[in-house]
C-alpha atoms as a PDB file:
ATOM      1  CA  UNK A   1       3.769  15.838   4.558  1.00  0.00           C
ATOM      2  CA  UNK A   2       1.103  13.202   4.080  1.00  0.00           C
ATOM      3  CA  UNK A   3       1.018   9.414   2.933  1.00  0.00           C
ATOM      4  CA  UNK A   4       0.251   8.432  -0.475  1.00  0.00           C
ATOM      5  CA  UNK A   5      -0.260   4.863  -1.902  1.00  0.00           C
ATOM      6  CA  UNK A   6      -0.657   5.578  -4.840  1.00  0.00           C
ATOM      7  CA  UNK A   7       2.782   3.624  -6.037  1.00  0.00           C
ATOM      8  CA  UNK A   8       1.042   0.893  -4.309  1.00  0.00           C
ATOM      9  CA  UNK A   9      -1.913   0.873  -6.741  1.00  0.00           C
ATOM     10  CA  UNK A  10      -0.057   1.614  -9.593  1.00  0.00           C
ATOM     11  CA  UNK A  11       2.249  -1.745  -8.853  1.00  0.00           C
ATOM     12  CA  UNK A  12      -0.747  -3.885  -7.850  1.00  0.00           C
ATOM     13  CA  UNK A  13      -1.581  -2.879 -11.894  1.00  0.00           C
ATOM     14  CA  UNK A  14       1.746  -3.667 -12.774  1.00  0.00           C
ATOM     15  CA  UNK A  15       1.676  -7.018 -11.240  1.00  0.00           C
ATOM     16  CA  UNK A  16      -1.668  -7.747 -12.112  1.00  0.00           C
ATOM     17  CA  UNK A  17      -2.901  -7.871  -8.525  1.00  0.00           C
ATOM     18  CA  UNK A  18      -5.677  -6.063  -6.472  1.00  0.00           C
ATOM     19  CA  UNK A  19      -6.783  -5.191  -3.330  1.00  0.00           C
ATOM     20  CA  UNK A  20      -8.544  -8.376  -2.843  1.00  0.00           C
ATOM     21  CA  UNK A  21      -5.353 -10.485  -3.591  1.00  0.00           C
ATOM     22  CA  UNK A  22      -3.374  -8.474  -0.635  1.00  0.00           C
ATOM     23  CA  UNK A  23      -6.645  -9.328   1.607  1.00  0.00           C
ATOM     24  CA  UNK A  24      -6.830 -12.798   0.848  1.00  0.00           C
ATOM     25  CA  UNK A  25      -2.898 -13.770   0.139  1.00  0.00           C
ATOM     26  CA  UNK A  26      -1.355 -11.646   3.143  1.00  0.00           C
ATOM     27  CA  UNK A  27      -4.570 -11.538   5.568  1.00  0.00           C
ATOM     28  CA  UNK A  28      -4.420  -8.002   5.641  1.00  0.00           C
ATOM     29  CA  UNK A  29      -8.204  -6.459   6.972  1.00  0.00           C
ATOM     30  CA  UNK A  30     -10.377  -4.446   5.033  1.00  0.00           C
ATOM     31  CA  UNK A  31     -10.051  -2.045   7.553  1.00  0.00           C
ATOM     32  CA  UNK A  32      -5.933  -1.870   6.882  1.00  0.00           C
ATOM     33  CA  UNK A  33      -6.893  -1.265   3.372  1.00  0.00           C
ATOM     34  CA  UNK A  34      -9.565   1.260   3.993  1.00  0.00           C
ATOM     35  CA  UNK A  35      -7.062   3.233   6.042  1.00  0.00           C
ATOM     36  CA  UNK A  36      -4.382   3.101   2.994  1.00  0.00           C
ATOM     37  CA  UNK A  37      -7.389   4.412   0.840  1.00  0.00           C
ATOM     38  CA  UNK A  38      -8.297   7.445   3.061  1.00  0.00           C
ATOM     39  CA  UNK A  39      -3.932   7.848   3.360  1.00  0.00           C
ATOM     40  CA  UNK A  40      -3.943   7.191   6.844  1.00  0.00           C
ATOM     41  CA  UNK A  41      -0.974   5.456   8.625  1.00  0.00           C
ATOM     42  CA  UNK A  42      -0.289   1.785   8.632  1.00  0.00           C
ATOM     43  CA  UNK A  43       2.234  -0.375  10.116  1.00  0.00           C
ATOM     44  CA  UNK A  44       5.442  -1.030   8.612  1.00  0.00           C
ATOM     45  CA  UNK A  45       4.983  -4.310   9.159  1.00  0.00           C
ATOM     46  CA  UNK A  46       2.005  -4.372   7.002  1.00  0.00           C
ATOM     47  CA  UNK A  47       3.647  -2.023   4.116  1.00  0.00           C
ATOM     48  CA  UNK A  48       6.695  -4.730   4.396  1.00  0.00           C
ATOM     49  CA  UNK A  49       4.756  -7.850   3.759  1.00  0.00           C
ATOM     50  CA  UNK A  50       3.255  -6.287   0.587  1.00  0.00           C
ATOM     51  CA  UNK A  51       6.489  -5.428  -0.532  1.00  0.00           C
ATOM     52  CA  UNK A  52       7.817  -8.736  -0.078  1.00  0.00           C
ATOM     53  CA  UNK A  53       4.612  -9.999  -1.535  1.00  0.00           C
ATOM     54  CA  UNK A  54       5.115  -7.734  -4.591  1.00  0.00           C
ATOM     55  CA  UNK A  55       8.924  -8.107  -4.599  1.00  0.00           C
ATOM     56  CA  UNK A  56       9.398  -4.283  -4.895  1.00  0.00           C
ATOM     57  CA  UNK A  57      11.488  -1.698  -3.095  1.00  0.00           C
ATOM     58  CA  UNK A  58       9.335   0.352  -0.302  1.00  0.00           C
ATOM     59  CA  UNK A  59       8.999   3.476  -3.045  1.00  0.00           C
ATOM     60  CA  UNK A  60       6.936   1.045  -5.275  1.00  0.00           C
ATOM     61  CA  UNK A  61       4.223   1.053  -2.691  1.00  0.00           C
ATOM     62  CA  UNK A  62       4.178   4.188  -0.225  1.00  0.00           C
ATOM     63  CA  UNK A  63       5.632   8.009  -0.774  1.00  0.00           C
ATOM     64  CA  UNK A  64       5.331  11.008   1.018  1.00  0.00           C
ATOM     65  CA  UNK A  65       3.281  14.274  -0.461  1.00  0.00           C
ATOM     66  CA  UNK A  66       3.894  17.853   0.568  1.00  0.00           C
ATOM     67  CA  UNK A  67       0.856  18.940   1.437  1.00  0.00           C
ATOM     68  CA  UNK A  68      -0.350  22.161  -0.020  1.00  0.00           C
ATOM     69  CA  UNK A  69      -1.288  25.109   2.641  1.00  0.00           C
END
Protein backbone atom coordinates (compact mmCIF):
# COMPACT_ATOMS: atom_id res chain seq x y z
CA UNK A 1 0.00 0.00 0.00
CA UNK A 2 1.17 3.55 -0.57
CA UNK A 3 -0.11 7.16 0.41
CA UNK A 4 -2.06 9.21 -1.86
CA UNK A 5 -3.21 12.89 -1.41
CA UNK A 6 -4.86 13.19 -3.96
CA UNK A 7 -8.40 13.72 -1.90
CA UNK A 8 -6.37 16.39 -0.41
CA UNK A 9 -5.96 18.29 -3.71
CA UNK A 10 -9.14 17.58 -4.94
CA UNK A 11 -10.75 19.33 -1.55
CA UNK A 12 -8.24 22.21 -1.54
CA UNK A 13 -10.31 22.72 -5.22
CA UNK A 14 -13.38 22.21 -3.56
CA UNK A 15 -12.75 24.75 -0.97
CA UNK A 16 -11.10 27.04 -3.10
CA UNK A 17 -7.76 26.76 -1.31
CA UNK A 18 -4.12 25.85 -2.35
CA UNK A 19 -1.03 24.76 -1.27
CA UNK A 20 0.09 28.15 -0.42
CA UNK A 21 -2.99 28.81 1.88
CA UNK A 22 -2.05 25.47 4.03
CA UNK A 23 1.69 27.03 4.11
CA UNK A 24 0.80 30.32 5.14
CA UNK A 25 -2.62 29.66 7.35
CA UNK A 26 -1.32 26.39 9.23
CA UNK A 27 2.65 27.05 9.01
CA UNK A 28 3.10 23.90 7.46
CA UNK A 29 6.92 23.84 5.49
CA UNK A 30 7.41 23.51 2.00
CA UNK A 31 9.27 20.65 2.74
CA UNK A 32 5.91 18.91 4.52
CA UNK A 33 4.25 19.69 1.33
CA UNK A 34 6.93 18.48 -0.96
CA UNK A 35 6.87 15.18 0.89
CA UNK A 36 2.84 14.93 0.41
CA UNK A 37 3.67 15.62 -3.36
CA UNK A 38 6.28 12.81 -3.82
CA UNK A 39 3.46 10.52 -1.35
CA UNK A 40 5.79 10.21 1.31
CA UNK A 41 4.67 9.99 5.01
CA UNK A 42 3.66 12.89 7.15
CA UNK A 43 2.59 13.31 10.60
CA UNK A 44 -0.81 12.89 11.71
CA UNK A 45 -0.58 15.79 13.38
CA UNK A 46 0.02 17.66 10.27
CA UNK A 47 -2.80 15.66 8.13
CA UNK A 48 -5.15 16.64 11.33
CA UNK A 49 -4.67 20.34 11.29
CA UNK A 50 -5.58 20.43 7.56
CA UNK A 51 -8.51 18.59 8.22
CA UNK A 52 -9.62 20.78 10.84
CA UNK A 53 -8.54 23.61 8.66
CA UNK A 54 -10.69 22.21 5.80
CA UNK A 55 -13.44 20.91 8.12
CA UNK A 56 -13.43 17.47 6.37
CA UNK A 57 -13.29 13.87 7.53
CA UNK A 58 -9.53 12.30 7.23
CA UNK A 59 -10.74 10.43 3.70
CA UNK A 60 -11.18 13.99 2.19
CA UNK A 61 -7.47 14.48 2.40
CA UNK A 62 -5.28 11.15 2.54
CA UNK A 63 -6.14 7.36 1.18
CA UNK A 64 -4.25 4.43 0.79
CA UNK A 65 -3.36 2.85 -2.92
CA UNK A 66 -2.56 -0.78 -3.58
CA UNK A 67 0.35 -0.65 -5.23
CA UNK A 68 0.66 -2.56 -8.42
CA UNK A 69 3.59 -5.40 -8.56
Amino acid sequence: MKISFKPMEITLIKRDKNREDLKRDLGISGSTLAKMTRGEVVSLAVILKICEYLDCPIQEVVEFVKEES
